[in-house]
Each structure stands twice: as C-alpha cells, then as structure tokens.
Protein backbone atom coordinates (compact mmCIF):
# COMPACT_ATOMS: atom_id res chain seq x y z
CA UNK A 1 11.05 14.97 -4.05
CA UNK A 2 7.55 12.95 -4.04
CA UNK A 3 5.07 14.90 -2.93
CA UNK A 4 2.63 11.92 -0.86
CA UNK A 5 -0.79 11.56 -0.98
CA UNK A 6 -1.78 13.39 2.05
CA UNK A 7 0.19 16.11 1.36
CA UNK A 8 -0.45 19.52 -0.56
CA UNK A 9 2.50 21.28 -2.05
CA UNK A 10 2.74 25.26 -1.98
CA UNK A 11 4.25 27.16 -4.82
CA UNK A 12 7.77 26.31 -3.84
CA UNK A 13 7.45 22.88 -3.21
CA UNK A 14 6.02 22.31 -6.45
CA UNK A 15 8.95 24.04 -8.11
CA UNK A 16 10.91 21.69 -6.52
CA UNK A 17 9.58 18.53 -7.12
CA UNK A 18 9.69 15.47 -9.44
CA UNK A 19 6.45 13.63 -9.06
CA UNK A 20 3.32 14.01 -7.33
CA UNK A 21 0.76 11.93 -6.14
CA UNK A 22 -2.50 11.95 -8.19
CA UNK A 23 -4.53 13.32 -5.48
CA UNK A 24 -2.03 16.47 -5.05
CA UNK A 25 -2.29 16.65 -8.43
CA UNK A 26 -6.14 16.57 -8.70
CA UNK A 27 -6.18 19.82 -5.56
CA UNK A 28 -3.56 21.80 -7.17
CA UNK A 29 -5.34 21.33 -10.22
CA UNK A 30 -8.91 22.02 -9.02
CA UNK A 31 -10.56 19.04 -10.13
CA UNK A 32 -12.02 15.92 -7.96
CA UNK A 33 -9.97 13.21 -6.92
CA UNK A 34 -12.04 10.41 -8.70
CA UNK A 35 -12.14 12.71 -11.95
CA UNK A 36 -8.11 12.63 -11.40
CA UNK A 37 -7.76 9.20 -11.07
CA UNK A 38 -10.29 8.84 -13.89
CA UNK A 39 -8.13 10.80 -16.27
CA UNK A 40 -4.89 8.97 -14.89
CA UNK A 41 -5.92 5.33 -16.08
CA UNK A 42 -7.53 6.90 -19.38
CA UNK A 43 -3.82 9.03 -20.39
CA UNK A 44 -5.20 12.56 -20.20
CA UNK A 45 -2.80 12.58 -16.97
CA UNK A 46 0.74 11.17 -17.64
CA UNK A 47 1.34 8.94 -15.11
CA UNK A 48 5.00 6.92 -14.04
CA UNK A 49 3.97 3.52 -12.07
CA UNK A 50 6.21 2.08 -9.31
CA UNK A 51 4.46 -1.09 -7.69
CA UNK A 52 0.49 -0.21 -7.28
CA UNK A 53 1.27 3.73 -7.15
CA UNK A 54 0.82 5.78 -9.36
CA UNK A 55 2.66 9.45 -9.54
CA UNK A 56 2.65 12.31 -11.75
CA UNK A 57 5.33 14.03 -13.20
CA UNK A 58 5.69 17.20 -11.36
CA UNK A 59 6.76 19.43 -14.72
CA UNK A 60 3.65 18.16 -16.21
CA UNK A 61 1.66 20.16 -13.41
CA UNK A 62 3.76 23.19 -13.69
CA UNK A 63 3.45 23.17 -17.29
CA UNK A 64 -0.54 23.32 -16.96
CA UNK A 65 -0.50 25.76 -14.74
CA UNK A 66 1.71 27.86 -16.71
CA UNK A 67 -0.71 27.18 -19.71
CA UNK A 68 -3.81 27.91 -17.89
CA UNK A 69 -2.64 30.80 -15.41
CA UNK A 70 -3.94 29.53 -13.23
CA UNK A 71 -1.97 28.64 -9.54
CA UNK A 72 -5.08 29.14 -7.27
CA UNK A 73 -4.86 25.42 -6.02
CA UNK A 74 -1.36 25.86 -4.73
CA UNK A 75 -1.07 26.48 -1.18
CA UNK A 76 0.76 29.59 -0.31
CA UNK A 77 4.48 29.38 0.72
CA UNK A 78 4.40 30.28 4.59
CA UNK A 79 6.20 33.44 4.01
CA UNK A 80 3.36 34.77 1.84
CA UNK A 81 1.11 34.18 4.61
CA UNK A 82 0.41 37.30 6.62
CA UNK A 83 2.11 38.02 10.06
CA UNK A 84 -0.70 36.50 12.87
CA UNK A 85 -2.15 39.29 14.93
C-alpha cells in the first residue's frame, strides 16, 4: 500500500502500509515538508527511488514513532472519532 502525496494516513493505515510518500512522512512526523525532503536527499530519511519519486519505507516511520512515543501526527482512525451531534 503507497500512501500518495496528498494523502495522510491514520493509525491503521500506517500499520498497514509499505511506503510512504515523503510529505506523509514529514506530517506524521511533525516536521516541515522542505526539512523532510532535506533530510531525504542527505540519508537521515531512508528513502527507496522508483523513477523521480521518492518513498519511504513505512516500518521506518512506525519504528520512530515507537521510539519517540510519539503518534500525535497520525490522523485518527474514523472510528475513534466521536459520534457527530
């Protein structure tokens, strides 16, 4: 599952993906999109290349998240969400 540019993954989507795109990565991370990309040509972000994109190993994410504790750029699954009055 590639997670596209435009797209934010929740909680479960993340669990369930291979790669994402560097700017999902940068929001779920909590950092800017050009620091992202910065990071991404430099190696601090593992990046896999196919053509001109570039995509992040989705396990890489989880496993800074785990390390950090931090999951507050994930957007909620929808049945987390509360019921709309």
């Amino acid at each position: 599952m590639y997670m596209s540019k435009n797209h934010y993954p929740t909680r479960k989507q993340l669990e369930q993906a291979h790669t994402l795109s560097v700017r999902a990565t940068a929001y779920v991370l909590g950092i800017g999109h050009s620091t992202a990309q910065r990071y991404a040509n430099d190696g601090r972000i593992p990046i896999i290349r196919i053509g001109n994109r570039k995509l992040v190993p989705a396990q890489w994410v989880r496993d800074q998240i785990e390390l950090t504790g931090d999951d507050s750029g994930l957007l909620p699954d929808h049945h987390d969400l509360p019921p709309a009055a």
